[in-house]
N, C-alpha and C. Protein backbone atom coordinates (compact mmCIF):
# COMPACT_ATOMS: atom_id res chain seq x y z
N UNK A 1 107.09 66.52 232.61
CA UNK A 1 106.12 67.19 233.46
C UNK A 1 106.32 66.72 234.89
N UNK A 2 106.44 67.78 236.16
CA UNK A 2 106.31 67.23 237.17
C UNK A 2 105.12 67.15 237.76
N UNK A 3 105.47 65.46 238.52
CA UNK A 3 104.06 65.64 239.41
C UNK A 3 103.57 66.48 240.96
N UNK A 4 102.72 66.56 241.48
CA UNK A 4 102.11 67.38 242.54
C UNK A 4 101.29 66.35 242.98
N UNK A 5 101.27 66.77 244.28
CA UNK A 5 100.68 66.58 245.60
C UNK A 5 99.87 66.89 246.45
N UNK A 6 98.67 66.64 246.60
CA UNK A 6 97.75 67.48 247.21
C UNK A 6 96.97 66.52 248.62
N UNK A 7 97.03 67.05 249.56
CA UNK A 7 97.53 65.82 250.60
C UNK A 7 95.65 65.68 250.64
N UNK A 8 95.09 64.42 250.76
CA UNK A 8 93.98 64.19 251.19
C UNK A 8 93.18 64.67 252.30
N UNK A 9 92.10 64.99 252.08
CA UNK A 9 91.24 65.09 253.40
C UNK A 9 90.58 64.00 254.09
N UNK A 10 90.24 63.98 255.28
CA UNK A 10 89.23 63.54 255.72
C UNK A 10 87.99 63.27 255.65
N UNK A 11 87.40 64.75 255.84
CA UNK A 11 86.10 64.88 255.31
C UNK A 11 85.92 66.22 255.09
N UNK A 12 85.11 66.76 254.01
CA UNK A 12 85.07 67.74 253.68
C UNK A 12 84.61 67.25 251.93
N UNK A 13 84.76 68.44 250.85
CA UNK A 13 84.18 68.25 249.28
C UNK A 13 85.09 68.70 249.05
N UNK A 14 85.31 68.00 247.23
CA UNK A 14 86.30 68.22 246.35
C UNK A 14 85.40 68.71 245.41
N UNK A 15 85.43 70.16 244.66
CA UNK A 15 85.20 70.10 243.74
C UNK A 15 85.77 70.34 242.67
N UNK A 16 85.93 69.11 241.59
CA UNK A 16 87.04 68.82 240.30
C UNK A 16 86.27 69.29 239.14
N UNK A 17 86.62 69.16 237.99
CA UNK A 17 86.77 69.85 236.53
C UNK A 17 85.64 70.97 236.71
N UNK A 18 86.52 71.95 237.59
CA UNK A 18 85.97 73.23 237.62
C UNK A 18 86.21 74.01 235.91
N UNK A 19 85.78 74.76 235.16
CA UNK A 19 86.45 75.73 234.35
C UNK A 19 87.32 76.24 234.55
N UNK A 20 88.56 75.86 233.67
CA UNK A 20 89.81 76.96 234.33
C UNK A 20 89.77 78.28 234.21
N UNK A 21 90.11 78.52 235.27
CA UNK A 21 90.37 80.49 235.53
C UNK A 21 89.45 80.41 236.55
N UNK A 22 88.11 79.66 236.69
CA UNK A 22 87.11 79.44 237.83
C UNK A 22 87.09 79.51 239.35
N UNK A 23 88.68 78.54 238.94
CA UNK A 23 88.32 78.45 241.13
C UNK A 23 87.97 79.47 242.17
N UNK A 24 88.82 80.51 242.06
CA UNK A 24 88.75 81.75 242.92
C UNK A 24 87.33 82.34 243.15
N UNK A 25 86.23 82.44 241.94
CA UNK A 25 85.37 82.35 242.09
C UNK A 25 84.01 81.08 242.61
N UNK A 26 84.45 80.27 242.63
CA UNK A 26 84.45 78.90 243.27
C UNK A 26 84.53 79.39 244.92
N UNK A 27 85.69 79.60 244.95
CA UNK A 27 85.76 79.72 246.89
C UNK A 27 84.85 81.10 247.28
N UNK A 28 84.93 81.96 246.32
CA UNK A 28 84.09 82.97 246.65
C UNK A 28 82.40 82.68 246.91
N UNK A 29 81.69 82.05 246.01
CA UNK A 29 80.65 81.30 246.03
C UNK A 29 80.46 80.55 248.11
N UNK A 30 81.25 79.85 247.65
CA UNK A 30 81.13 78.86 248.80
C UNK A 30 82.01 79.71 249.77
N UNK A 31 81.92 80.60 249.84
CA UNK A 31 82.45 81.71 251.30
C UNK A 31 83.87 81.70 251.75
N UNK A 32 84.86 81.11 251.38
CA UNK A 32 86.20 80.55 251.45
C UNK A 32 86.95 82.08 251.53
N UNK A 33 86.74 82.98 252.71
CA UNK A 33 87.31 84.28 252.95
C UNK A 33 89.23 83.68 253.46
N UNK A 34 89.51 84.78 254.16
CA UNK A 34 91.18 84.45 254.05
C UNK A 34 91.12 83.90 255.75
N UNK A 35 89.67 84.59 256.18
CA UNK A 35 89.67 83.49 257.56
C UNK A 35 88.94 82.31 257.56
N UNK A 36 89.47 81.26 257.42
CA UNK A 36 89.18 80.20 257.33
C UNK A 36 89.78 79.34 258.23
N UNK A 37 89.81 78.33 259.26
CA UNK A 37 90.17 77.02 260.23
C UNK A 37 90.76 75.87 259.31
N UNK A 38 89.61 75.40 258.50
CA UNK A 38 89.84 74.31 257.36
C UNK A 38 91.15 74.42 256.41
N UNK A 39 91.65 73.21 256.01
CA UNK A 39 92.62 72.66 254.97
C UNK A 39 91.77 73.19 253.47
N UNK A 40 91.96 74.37 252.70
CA UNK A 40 91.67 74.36 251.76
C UNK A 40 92.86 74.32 250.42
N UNK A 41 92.81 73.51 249.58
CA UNK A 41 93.63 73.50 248.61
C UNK A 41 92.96 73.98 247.15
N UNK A 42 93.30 74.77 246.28
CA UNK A 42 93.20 75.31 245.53
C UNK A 42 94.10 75.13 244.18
N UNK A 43 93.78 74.26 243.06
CA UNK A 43 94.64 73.55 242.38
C UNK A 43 94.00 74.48 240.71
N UNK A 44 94.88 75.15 239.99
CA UNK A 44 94.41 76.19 238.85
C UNK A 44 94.98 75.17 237.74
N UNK A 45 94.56 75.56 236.96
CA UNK A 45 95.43 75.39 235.50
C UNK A 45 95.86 73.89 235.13
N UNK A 46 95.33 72.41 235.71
CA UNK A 46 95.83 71.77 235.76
C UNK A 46 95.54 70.53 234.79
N UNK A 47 96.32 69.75 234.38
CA UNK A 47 95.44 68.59 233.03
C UNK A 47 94.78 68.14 233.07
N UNK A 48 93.88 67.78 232.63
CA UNK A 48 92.14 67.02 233.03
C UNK A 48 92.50 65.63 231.50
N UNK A 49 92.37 64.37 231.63
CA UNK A 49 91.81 63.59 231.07
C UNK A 49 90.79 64.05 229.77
N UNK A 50 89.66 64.79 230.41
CA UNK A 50 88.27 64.89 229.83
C UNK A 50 88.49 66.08 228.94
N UNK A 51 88.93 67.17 229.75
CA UNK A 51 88.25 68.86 229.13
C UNK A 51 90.15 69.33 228.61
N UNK A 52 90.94 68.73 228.65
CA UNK A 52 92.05 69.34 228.64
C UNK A 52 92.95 69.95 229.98
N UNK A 53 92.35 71.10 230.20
CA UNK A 53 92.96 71.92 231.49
C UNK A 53 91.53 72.41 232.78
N UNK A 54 91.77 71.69 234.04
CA UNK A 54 90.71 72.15 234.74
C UNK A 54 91.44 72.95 235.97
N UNK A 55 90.60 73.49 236.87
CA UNK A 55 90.59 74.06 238.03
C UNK A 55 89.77 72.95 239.16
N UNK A 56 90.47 72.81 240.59
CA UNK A 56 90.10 72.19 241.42
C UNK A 56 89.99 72.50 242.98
N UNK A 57 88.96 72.69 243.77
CA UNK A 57 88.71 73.19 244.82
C UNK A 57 88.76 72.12 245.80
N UNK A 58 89.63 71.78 246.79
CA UNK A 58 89.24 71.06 248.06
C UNK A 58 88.98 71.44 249.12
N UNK A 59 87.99 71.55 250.16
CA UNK A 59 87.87 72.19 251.19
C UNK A 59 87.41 71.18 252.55
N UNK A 60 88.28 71.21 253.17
CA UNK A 60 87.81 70.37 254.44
C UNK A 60 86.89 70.43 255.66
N UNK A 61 86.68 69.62 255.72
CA UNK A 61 84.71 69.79 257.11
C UNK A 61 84.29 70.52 256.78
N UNK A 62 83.89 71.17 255.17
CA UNK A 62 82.39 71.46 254.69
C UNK A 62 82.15 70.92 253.73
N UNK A 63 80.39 70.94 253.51
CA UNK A 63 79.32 70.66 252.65
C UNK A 63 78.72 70.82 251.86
N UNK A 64 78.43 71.76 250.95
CA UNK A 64 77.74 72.55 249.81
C UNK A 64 76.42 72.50 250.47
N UNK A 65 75.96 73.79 250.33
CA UNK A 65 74.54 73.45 250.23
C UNK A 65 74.11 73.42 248.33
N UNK A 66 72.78 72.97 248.55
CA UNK A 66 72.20 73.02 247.35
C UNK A 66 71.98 74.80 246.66
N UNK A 67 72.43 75.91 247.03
CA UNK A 67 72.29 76.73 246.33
C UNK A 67 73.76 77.24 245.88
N UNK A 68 74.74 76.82 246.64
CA UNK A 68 76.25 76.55 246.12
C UNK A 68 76.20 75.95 244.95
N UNK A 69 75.68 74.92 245.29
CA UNK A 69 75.93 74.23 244.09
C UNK A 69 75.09 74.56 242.72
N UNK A 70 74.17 75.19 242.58
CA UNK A 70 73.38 75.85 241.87
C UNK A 70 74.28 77.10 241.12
N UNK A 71 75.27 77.66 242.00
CA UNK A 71 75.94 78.81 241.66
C UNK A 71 76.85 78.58 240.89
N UNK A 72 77.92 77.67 241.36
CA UNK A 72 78.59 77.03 240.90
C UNK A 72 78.34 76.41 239.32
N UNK A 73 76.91 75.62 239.40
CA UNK A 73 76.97 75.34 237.87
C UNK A 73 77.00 76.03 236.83
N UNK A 74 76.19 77.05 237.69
CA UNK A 74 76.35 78.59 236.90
C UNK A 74 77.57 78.76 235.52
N UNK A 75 78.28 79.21 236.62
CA UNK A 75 79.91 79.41 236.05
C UNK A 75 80.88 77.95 235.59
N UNK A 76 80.49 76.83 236.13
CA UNK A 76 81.36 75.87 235.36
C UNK A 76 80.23 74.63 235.75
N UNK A 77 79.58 74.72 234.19
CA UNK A 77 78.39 73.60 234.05
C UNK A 77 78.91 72.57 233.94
N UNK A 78 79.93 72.02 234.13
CA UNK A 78 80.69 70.44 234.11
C UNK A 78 81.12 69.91 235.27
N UNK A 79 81.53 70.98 236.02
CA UNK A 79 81.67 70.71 237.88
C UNK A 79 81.35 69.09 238.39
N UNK A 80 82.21 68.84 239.20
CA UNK A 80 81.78 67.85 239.58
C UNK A 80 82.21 67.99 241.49
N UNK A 81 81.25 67.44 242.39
CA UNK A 81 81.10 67.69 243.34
C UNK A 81 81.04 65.82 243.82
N UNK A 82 82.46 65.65 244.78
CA UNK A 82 82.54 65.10 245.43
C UNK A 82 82.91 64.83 247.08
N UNK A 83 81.81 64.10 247.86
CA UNK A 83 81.83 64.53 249.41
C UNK A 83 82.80 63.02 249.88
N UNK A 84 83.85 63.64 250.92
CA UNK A 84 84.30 62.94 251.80
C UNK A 84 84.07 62.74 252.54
N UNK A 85 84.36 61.29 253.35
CA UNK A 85 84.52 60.99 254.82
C UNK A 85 85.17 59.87 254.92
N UNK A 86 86.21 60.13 255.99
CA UNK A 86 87.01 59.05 256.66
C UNK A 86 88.08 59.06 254.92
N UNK A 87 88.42 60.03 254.28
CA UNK A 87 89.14 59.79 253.21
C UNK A 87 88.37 59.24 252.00
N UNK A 88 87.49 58.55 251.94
CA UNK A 88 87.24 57.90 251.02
C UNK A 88 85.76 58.83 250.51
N UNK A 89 85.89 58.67 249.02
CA UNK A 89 84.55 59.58 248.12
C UNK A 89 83.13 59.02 248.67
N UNK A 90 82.42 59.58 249.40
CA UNK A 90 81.11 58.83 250.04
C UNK A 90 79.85 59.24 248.84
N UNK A 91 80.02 60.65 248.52
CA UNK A 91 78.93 60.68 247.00
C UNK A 91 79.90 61.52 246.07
N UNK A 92 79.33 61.39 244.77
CA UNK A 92 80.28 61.50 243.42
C UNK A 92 78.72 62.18 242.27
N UNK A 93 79.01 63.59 242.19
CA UNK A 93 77.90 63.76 240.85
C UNK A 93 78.10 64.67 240.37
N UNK A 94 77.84 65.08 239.35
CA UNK A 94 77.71 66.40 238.63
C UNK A 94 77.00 67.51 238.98
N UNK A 95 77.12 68.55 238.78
CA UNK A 95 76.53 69.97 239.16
C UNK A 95 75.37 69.59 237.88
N UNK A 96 74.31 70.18 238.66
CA UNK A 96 73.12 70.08 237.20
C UNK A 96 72.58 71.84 237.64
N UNK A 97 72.26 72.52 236.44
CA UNK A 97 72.24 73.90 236.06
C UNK A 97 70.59 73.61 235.95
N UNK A 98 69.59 74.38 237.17
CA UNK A 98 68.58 74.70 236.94
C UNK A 98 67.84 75.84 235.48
N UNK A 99 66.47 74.83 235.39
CA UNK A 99 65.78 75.73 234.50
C UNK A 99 65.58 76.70 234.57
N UNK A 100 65.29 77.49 235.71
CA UNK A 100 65.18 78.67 236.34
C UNK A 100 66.24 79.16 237.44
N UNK A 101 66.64 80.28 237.43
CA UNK A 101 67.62 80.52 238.43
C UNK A 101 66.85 81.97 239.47
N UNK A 102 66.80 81.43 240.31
CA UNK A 102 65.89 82.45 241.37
C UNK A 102 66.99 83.28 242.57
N UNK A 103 66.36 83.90 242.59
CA UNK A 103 67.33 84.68 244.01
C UNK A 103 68.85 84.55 244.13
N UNK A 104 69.67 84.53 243.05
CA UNK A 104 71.11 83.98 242.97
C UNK A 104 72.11 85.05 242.47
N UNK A 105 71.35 85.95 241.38
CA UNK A 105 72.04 87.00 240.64
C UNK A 105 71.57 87.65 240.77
N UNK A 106 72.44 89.04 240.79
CA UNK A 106 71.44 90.14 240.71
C UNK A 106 71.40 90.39 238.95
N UNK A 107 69.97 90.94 238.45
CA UNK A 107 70.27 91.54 237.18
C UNK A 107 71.03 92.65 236.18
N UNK A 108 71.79 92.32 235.34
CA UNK A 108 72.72 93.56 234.82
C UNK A 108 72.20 94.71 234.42
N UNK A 109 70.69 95.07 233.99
CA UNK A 109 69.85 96.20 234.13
C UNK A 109 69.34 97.15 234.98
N UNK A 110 70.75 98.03 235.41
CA UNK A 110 70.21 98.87 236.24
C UNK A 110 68.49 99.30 236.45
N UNK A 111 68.04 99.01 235.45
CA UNK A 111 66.64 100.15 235.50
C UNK A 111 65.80 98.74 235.84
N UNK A 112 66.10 97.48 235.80
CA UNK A 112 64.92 96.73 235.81
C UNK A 112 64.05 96.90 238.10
N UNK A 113 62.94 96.54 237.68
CA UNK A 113 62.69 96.12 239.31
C UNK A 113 63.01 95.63 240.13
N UNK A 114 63.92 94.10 239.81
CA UNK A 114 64.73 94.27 240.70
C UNK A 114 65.57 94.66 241.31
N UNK A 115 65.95 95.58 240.84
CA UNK A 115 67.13 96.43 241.14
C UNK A 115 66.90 97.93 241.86
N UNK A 116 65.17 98.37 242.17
CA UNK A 116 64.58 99.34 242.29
C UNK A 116 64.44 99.20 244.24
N UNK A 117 64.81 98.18 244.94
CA UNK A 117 64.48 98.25 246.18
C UNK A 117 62.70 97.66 246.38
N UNK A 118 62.39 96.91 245.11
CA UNK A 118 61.14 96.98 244.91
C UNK A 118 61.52 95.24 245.97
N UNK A 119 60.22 94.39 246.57
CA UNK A 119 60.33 93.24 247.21
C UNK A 119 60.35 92.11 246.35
N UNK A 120 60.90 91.78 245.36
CA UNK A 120 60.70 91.04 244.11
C UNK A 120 62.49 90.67 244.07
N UNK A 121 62.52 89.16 244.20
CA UNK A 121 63.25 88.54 243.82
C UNK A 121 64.16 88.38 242.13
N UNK A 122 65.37 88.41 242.06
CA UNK A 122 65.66 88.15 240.66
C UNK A 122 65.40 86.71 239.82
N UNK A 123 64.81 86.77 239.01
CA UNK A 123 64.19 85.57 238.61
C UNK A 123 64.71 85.37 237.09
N UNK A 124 65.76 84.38 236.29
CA UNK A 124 66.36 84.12 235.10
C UNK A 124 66.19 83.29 234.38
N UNK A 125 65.54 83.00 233.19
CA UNK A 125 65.58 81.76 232.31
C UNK A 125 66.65 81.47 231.85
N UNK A 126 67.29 79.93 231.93
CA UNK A 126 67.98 79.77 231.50
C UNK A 126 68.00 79.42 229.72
N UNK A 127 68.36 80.76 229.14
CA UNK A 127 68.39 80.51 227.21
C UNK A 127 69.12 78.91 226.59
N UNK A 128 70.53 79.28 226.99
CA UNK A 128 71.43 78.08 226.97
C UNK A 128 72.60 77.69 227.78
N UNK A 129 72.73 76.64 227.81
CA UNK A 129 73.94 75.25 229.30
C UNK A 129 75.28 76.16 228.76
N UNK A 130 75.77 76.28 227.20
CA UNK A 130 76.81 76.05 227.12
C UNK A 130 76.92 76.66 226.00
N UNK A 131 77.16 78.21 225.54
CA UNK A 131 77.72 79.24 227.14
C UNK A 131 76.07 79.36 227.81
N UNK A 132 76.36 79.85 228.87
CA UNK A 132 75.54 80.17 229.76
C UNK A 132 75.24 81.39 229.23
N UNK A 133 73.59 81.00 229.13
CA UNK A 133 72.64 82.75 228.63
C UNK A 133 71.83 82.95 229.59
N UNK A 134 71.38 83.73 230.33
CA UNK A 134 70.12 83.59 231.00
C UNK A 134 69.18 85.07 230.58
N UNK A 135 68.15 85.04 230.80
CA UNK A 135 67.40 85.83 230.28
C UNK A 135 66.12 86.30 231.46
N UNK A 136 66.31 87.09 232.02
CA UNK A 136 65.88 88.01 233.02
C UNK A 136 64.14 87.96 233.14
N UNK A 137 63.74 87.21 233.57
CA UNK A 137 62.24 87.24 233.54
C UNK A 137 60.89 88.63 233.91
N UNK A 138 61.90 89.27 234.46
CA UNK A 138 61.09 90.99 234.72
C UNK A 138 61.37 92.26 233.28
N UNK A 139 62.82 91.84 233.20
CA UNK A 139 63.18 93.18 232.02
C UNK A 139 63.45 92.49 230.98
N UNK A 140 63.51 90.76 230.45
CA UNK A 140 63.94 90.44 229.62
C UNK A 140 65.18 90.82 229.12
N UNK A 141 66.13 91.50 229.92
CA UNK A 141 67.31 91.12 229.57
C UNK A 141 68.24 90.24 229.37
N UNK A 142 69.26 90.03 228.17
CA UNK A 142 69.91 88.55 228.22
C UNK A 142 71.19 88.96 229.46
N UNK A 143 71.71 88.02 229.88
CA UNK A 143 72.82 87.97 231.27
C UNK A 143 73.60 87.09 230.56
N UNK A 144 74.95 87.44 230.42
CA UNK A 144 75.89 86.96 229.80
C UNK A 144 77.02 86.42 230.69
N UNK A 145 77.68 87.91 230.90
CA UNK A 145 78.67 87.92 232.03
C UNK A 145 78.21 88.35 233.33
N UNK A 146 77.68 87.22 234.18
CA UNK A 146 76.89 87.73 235.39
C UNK A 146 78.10 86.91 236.67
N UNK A 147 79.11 86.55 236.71
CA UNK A 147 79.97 85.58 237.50
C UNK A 147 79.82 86.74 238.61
N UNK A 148 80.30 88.03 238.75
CA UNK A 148 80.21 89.23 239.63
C UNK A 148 79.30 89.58 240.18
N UNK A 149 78.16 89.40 239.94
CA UNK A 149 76.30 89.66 240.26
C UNK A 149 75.65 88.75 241.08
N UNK A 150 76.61 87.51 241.09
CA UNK A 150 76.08 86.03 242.25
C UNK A 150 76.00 86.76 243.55
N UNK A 151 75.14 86.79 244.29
CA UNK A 151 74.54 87.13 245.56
C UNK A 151 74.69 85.80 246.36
């Protein structure tokens, strides 16, 4: 096996044992368009210790906010989010997947209210972590495959 190289940042977040196939949606989340200034590295398919094969996002001089990271757990509840500076890991934690997911997805039920132009936020229970179920608190619909619906 050969090894690879992925040159360090400064400062900026790494986020490691993404779900593989994930990342792309990863940079999409966190806004990572094709105009970008920043060093972003984008590492797919690669061996993980833990999970087998992960996906890995580095992006330089930015931050997550807390609803990134909310999104993110979404789609890969194992995520791990680490912030740089001066090179060295300054915080190190896991993505944690809220009980409720508010204003993040839109719902897959065309007919429900939120989806009517009505002033009502999308609002989701989360059923279960792993796979990810969520369950629509207006139409009670279950949300399965919602990765496309993140707002």
């Amino acid at each position: 096996m050969k090894d690879f190289r992925v040159t360090p940042i400064r400062n900026g977040t790494v986020i490691d044992h993404i779900d593989c196939g994930q990342a792309l949606k990863v940079l999409k989340i966190i806004g990572v368009t094709g105009d970008i200034l920043s060093t972003v590295s984008v590492l797919m398919h690669v061996p993980s210790k833990v999970e087998g094969w992960k996906d890995v996002v580095k992006v330089e001089d930015r931050e997550l906010d807390p609803q990134q990271v909310d999104k993110i757990s979404l789609i890969s509840p194992k995520a791990t989010i680490n912030i740089i500076r001066d090179f060295n890991v300054a915080e190190k934690y896991q993505v944690k997947m809220p009980d409720v997911v508010k204003g993040i997805i839109k719902c897959g039920n065309p007919n429900c209210i939120t989806n009517k132009g009505e002033p009502v936020d999308p609002e989701f229970t989360v059923e279960t972590k792993r796979p990810v179920v969520l369950r629509c608190r207006y139409c009670d619909r279950i949300q399965e495959d919602f990765a496309d619906r993140l707002v």
